[in-house]
N, C-alpha and C. Protein backbone atom coordinates (compact mmCIF):
# COMPACT_ATOMS: atom_id res chain seq x y z
N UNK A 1 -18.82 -1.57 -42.65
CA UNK A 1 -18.71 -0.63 -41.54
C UNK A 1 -17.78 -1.21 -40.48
N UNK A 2 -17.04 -0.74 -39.75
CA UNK A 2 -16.06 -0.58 -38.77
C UNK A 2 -16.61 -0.80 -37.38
N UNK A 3 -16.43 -1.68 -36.66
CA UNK A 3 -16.99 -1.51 -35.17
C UNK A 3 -15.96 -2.16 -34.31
N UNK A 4 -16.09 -1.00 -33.71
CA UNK A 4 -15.22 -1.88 -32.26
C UNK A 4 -15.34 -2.69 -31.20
N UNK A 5 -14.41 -3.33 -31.03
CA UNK A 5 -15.20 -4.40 -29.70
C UNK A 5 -13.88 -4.40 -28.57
N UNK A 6 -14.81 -4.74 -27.83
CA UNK A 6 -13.57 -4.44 -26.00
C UNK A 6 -12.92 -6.23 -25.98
N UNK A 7 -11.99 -6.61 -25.52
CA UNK A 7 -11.13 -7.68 -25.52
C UNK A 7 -10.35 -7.27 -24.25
N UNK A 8 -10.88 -8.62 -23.36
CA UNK A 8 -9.58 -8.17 -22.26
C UNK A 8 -8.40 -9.61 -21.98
N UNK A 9 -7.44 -8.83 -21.10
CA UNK A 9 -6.66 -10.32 -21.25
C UNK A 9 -6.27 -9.88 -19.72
N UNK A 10 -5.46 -11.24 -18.91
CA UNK A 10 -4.95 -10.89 -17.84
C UNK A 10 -3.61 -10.92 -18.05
N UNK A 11 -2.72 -9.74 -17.49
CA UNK A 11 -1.26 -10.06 -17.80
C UNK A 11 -0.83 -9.89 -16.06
N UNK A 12 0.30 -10.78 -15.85
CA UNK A 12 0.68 -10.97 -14.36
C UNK A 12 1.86 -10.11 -14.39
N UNK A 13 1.84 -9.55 -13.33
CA UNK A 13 3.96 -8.80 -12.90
C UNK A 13 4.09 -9.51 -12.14
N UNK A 14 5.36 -9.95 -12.27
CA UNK A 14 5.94 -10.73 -11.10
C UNK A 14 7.07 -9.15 -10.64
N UNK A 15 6.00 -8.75 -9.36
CA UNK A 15 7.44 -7.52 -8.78
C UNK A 15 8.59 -8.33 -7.86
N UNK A 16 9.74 -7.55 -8.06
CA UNK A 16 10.92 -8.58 -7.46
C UNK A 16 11.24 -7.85 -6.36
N UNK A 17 11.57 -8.70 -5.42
CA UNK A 17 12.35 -7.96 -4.02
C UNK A 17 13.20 -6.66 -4.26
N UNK A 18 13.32 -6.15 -3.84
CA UNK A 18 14.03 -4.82 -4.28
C UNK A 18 13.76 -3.65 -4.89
N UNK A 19 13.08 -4.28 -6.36
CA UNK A 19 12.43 -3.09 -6.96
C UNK A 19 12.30 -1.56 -6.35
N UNK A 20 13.29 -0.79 -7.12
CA UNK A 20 12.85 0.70 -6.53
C UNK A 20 11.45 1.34 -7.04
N UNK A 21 11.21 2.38 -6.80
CA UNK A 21 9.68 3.43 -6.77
C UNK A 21 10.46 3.49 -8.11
N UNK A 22 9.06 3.58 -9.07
CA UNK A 22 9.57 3.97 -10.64
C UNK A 22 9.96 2.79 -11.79
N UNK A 23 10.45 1.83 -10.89
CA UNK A 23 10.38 0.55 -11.78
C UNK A 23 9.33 0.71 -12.55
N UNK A 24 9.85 0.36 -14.18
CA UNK A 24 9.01 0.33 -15.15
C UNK A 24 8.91 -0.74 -15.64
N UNK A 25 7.20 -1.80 -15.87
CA UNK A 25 6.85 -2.76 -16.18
C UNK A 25 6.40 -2.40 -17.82
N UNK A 26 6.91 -2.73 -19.06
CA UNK A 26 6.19 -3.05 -20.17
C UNK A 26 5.39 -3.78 -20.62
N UNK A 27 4.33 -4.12 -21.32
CA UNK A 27 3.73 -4.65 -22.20
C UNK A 27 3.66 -4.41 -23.77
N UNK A 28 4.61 -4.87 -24.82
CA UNK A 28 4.26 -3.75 -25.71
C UNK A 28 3.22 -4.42 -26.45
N UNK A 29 2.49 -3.87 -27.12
CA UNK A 29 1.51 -3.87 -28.13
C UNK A 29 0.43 -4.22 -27.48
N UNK A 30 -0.05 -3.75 -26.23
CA UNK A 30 -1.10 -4.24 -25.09
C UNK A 30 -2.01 -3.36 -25.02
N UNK A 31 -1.71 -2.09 -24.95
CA UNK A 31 -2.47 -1.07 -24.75
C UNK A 31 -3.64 -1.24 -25.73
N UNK A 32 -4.20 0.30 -25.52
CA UNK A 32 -5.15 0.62 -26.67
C UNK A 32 -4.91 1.04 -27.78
N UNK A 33 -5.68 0.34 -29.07
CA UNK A 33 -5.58 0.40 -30.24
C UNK A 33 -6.67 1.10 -30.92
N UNK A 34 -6.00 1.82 -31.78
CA UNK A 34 -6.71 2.61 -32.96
C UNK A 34 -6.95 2.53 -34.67
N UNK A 35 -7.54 2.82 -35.24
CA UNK A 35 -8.00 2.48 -36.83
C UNK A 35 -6.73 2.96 -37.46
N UNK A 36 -6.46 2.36 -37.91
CA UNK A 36 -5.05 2.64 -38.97
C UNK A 36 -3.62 2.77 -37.92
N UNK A 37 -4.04 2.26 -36.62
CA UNK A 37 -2.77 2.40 -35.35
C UNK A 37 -2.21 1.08 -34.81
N UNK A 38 -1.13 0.94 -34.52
CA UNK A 38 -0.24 -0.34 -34.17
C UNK A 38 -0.96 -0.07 -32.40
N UNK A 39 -1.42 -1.56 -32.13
CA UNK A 39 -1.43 -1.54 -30.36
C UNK A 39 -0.62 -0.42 -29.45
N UNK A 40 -0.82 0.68 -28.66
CA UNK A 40 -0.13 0.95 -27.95
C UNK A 40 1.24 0.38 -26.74
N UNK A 41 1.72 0.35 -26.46
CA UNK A 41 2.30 -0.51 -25.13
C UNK A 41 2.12 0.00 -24.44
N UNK A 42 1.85 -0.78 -22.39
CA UNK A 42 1.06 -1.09 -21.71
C UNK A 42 2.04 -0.19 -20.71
N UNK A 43 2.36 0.14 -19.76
CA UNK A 43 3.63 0.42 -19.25
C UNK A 43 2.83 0.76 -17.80
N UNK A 44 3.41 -0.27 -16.69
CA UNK A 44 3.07 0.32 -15.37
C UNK A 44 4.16 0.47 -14.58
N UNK A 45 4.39 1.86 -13.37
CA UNK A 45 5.13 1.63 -12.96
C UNK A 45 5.40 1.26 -11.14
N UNK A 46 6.17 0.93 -10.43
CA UNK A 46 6.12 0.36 -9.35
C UNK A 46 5.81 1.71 -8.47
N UNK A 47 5.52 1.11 -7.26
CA UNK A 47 5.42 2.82 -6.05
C UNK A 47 5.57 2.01 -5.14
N UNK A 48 5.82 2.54 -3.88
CA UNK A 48 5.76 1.81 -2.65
C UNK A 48 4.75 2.23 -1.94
N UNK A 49 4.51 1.79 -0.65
CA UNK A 49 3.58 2.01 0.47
C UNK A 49 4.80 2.14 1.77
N UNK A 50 4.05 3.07 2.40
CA UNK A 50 4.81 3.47 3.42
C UNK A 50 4.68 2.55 4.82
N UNK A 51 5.39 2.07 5.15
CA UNK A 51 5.66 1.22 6.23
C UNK A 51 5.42 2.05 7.83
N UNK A 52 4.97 0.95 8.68
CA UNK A 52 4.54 1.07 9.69
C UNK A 52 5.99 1.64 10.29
N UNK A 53 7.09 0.79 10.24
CA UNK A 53 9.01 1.11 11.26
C UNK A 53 10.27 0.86 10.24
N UNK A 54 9.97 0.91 8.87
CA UNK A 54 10.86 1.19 7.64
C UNK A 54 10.66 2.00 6.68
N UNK A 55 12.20 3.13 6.89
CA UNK A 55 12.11 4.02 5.77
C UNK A 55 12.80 3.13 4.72
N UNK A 56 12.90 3.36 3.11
CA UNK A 56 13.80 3.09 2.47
C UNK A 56 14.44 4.70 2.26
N UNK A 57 16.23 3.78 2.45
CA UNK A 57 16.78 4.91 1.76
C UNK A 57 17.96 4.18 0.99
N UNK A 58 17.53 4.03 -0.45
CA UNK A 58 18.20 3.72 -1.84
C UNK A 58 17.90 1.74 -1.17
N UNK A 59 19.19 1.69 -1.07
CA UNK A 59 19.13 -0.03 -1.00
C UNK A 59 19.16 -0.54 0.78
N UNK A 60 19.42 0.66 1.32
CA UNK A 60 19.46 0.12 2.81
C UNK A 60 17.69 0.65 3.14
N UNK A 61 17.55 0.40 4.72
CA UNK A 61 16.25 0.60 5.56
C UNK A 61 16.97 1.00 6.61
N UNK A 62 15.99 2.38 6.94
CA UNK A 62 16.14 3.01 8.26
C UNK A 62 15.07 3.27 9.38
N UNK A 63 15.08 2.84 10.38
CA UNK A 63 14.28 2.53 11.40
C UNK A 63 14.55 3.50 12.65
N UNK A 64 14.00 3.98 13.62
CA UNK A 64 14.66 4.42 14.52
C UNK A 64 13.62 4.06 15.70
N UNK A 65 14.45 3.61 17.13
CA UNK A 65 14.12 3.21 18.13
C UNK A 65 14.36 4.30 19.44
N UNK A 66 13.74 4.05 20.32
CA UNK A 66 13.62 4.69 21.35
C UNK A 66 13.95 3.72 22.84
N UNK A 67 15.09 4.72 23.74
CA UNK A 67 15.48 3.59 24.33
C UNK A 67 15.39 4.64 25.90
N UNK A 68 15.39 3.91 26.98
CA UNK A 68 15.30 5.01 28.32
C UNK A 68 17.38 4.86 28.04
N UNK A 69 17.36 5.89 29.21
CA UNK A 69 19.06 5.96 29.28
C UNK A 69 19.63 4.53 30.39
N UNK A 70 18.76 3.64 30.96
CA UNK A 70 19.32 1.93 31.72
C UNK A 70 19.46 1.24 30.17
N UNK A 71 18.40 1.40 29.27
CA UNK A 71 18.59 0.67 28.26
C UNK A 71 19.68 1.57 27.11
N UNK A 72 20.53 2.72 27.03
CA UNK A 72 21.10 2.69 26.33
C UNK A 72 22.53 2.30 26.87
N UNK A 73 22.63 1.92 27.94
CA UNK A 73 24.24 1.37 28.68
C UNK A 73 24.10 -0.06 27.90
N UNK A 74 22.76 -0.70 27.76
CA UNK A 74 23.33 -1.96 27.55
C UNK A 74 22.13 -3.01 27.58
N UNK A 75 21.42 -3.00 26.48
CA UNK A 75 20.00 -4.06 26.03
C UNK A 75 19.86 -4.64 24.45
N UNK A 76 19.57 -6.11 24.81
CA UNK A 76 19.27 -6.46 23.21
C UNK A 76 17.60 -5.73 22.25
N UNK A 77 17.63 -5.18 21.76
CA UNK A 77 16.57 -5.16 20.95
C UNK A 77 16.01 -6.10 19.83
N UNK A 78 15.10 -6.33 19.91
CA UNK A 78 14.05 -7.35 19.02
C UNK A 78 13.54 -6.19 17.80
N UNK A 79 13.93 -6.54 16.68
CA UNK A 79 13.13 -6.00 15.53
C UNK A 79 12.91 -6.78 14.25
N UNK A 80 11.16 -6.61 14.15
CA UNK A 80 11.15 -7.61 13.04
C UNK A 80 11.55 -7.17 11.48
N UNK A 81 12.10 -8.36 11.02
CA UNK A 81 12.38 -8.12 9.93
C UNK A 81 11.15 -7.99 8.59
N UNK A 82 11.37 -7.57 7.24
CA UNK A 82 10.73 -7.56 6.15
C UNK A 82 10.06 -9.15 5.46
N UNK A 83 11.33 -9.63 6.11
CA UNK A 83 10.88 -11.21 5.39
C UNK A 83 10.29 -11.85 6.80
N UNK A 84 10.04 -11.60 7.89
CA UNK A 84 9.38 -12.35 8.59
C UNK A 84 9.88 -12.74 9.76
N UNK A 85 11.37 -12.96 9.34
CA UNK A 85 12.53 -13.34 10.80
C UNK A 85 12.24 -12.22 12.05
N UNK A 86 13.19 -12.63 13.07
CA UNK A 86 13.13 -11.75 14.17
C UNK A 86 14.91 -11.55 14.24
N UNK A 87 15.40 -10.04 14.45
CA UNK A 87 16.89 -9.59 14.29
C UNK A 87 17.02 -9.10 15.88
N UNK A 88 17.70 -10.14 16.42
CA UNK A 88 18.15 -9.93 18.01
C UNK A 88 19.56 -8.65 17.60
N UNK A 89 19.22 -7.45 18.48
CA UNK A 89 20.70 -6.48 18.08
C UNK A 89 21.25 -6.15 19.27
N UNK A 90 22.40 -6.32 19.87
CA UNK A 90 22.90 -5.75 20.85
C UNK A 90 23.27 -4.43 20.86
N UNK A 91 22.89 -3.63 21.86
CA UNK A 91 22.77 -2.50 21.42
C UNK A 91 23.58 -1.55 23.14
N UNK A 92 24.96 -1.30 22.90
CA UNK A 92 25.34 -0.21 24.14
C UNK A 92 25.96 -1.78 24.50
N UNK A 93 26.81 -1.52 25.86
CA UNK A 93 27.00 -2.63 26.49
C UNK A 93 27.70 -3.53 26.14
N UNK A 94 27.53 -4.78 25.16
CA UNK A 94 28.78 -5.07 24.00
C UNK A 94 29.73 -6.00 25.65
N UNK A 95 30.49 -7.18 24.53
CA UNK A 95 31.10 -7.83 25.67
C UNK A 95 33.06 -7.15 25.73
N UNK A 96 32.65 -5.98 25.25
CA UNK A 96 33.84 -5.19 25.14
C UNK A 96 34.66 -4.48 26.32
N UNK A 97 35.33 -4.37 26.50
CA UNK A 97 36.02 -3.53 27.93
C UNK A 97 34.81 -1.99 27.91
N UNK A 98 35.78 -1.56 27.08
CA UNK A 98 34.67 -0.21 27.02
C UNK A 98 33.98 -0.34 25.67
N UNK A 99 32.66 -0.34 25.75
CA UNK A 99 31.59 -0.33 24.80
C UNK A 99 30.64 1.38 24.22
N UNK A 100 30.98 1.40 23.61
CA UNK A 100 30.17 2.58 22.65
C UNK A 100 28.81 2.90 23.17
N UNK A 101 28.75 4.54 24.02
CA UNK A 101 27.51 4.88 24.65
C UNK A 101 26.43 5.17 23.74
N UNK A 102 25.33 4.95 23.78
CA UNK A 102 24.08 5.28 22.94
C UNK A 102 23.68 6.25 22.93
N UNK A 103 24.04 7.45 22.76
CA UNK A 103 23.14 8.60 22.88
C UNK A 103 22.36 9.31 21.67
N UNK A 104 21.55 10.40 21.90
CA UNK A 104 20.80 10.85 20.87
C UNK A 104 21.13 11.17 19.75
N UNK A 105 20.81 10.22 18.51
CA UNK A 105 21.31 10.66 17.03
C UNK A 105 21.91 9.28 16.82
N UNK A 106 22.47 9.05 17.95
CA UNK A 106 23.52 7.59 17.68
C UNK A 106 23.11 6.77 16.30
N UNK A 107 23.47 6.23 15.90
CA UNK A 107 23.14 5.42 14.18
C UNK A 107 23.81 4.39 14.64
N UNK A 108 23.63 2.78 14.41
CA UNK A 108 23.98 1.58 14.41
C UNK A 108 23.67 1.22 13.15
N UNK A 109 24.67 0.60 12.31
CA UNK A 109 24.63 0.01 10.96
C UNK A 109 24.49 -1.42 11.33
N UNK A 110 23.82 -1.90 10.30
CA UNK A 110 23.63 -3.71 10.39
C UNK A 110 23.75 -4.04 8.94
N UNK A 111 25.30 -4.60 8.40
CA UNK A 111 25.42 -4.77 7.22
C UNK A 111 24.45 -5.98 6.74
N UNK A 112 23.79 -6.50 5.45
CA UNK A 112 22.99 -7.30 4.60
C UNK A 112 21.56 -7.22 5.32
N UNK A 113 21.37 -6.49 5.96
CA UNK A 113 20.09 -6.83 6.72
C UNK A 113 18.63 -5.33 6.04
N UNK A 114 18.87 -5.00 4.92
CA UNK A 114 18.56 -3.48 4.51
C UNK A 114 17.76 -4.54 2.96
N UNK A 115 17.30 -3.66 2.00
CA UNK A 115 16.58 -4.44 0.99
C UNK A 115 17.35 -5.02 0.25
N UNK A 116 16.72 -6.43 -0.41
CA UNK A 116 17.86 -7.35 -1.40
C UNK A 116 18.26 -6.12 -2.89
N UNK A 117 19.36 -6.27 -3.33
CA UNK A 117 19.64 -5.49 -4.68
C UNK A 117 19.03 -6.65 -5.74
N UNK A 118 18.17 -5.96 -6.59
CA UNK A 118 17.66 -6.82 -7.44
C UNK A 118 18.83 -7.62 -8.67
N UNK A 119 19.38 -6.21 -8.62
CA UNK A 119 20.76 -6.81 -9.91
C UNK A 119 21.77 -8.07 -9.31
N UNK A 120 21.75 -7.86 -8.15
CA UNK A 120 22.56 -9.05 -7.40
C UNK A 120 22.51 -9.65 -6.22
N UNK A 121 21.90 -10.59 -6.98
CA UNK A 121 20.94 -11.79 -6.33
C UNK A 121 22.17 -12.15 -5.11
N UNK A 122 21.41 -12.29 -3.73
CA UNK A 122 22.05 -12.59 -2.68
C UNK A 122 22.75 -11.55 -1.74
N UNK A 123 22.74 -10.44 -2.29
CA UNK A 123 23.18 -9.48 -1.76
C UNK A 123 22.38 -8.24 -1.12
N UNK A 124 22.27 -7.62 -0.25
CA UNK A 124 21.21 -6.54 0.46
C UNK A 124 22.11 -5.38 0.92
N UNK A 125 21.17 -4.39 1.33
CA UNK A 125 21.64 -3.06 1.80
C UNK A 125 21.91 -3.31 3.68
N UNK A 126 22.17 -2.29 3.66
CA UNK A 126 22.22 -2.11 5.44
C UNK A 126 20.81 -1.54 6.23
N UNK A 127 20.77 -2.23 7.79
CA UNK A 127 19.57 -1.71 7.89
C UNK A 127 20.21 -0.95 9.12
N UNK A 128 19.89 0.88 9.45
CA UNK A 128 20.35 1.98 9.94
C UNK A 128 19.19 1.85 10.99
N UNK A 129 19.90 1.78 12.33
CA UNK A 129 19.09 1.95 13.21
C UNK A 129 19.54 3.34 14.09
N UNK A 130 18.56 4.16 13.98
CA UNK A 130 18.79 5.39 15.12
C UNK A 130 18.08 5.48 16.03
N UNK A 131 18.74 5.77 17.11
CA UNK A 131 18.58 5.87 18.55
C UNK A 131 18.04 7.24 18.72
N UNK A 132 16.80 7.43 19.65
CA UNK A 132 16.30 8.48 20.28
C UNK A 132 16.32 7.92 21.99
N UNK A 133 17.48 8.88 22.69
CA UNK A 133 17.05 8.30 24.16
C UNK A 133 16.69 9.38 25.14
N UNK A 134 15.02 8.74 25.30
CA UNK A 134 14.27 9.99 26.32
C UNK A 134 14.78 9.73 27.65
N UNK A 135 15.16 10.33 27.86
CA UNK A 135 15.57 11.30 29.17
C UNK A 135 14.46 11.68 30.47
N UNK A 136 14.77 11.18 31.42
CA UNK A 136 13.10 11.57 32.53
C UNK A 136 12.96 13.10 32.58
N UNK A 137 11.92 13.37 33.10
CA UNK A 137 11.69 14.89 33.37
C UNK A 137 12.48 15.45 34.51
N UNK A 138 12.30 14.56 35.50
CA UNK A 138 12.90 14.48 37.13
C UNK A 138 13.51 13.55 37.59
N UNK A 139 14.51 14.09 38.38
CA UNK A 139 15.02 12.30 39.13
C UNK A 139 14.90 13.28 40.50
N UNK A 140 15.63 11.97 41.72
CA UNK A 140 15.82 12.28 42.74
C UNK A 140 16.60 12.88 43.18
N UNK A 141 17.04 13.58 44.24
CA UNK A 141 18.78 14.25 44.36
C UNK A 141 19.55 12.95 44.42
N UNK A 142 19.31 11.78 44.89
CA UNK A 142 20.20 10.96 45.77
C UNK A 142 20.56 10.21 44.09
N UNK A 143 19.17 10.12 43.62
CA UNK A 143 19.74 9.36 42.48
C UNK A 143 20.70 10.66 41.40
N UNK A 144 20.74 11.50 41.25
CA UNK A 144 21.53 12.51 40.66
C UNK A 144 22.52 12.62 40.94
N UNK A 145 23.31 12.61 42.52
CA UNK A 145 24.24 12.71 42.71
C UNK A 145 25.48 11.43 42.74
N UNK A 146 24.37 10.18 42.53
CA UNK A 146 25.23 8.53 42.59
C UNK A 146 25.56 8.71 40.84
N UNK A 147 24.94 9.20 39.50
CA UNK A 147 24.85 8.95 38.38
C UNK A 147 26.32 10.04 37.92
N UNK A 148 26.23 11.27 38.79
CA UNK A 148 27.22 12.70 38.49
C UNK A 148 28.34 11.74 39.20
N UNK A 149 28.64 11.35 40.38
CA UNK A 149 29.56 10.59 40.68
C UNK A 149 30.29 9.40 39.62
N UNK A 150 29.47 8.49 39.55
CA UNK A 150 30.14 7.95 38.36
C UNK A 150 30.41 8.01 37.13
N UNK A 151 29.12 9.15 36.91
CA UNK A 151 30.49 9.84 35.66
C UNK A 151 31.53 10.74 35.59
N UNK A 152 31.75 11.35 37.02
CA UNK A 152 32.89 11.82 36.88
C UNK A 152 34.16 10.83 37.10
N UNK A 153 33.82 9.65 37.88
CA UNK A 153 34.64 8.71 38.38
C UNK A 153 35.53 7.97 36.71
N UNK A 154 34.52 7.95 36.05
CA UNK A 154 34.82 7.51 34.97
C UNK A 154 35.62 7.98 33.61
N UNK A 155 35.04 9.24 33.63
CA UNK A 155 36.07 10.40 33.19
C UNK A 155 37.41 10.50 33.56
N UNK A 156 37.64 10.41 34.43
CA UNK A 156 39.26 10.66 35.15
C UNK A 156 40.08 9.51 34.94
């Protein structure tokens, strides 16, 4: 007579930095087996978890920050990285004559700083930072009319 018995084993994945959603892990001949049937193979595949201040999109990461309009003329931002570091970004301001204004939608690219490419070791995506800059509800006249002044001053 024929009886079956349960057998387990531990098999490890080593998942690699990068790995996209869908990565497929094999085992073959691991699975479950049947009477007159070759072992099945084992097959799991990767997924992600959704992050607290990183989207993935393909090989880069996109983040978006929120800045008042003093901080989009010209502030460093602190954002932590995936591996643990801290990424000082200058952001508006710049030790440039005229420096690039921050406004709403704005996108800042940060080349190698996005997820490692698994196929090539040493190399990463970009990490996309977009700017949302809230705006007060109210100001003062006095302060309205010093801010309309210099931007028209500046314009011309």
């Amino acid at each position: 007579m024929w009886r079956m018995k349960t057998e387990s084993e531990v098999l490890s994945i080593e998942v690699k930095p990068g790995w996209k959603k869908g990565t497929k892990i094999t085992f073959p001949g691991k699975g479950n087996q049947q009477w007159n049937q070759l072992p099945a193979d084992l097959v799991f595949a990767i997924d992600e978890r959704p992050h607290h201040m990183y989207r993935r999109d393909g090989k880069d990461l996109v983040t978006d920050v929120r800045l008042t309009p003093a901080e989009a003329l010209g502030t460093v931002i602190v954002l932590p990285t995936l591996d643990g570091r801290e990424l000082a970004v200058d952001v508006g301001g710049g030790q440039e004559e005229e420096a690039p204004m921050v406004c709403p939608g704005y996108e800042l690219v940060v080349p190698m700083e996005g997820m490692p490419i698994a196929r090539e070791p040493g190399r990463r995506g970009s990490l996309k930072i977009r700017f949302d800059v809230i705006f007060p509800d109210r100001l003062k006249r006095d302060a309205c009319l010093q801010i309309k002044r210099i931007l028209e001053a500046d314009a011309a």
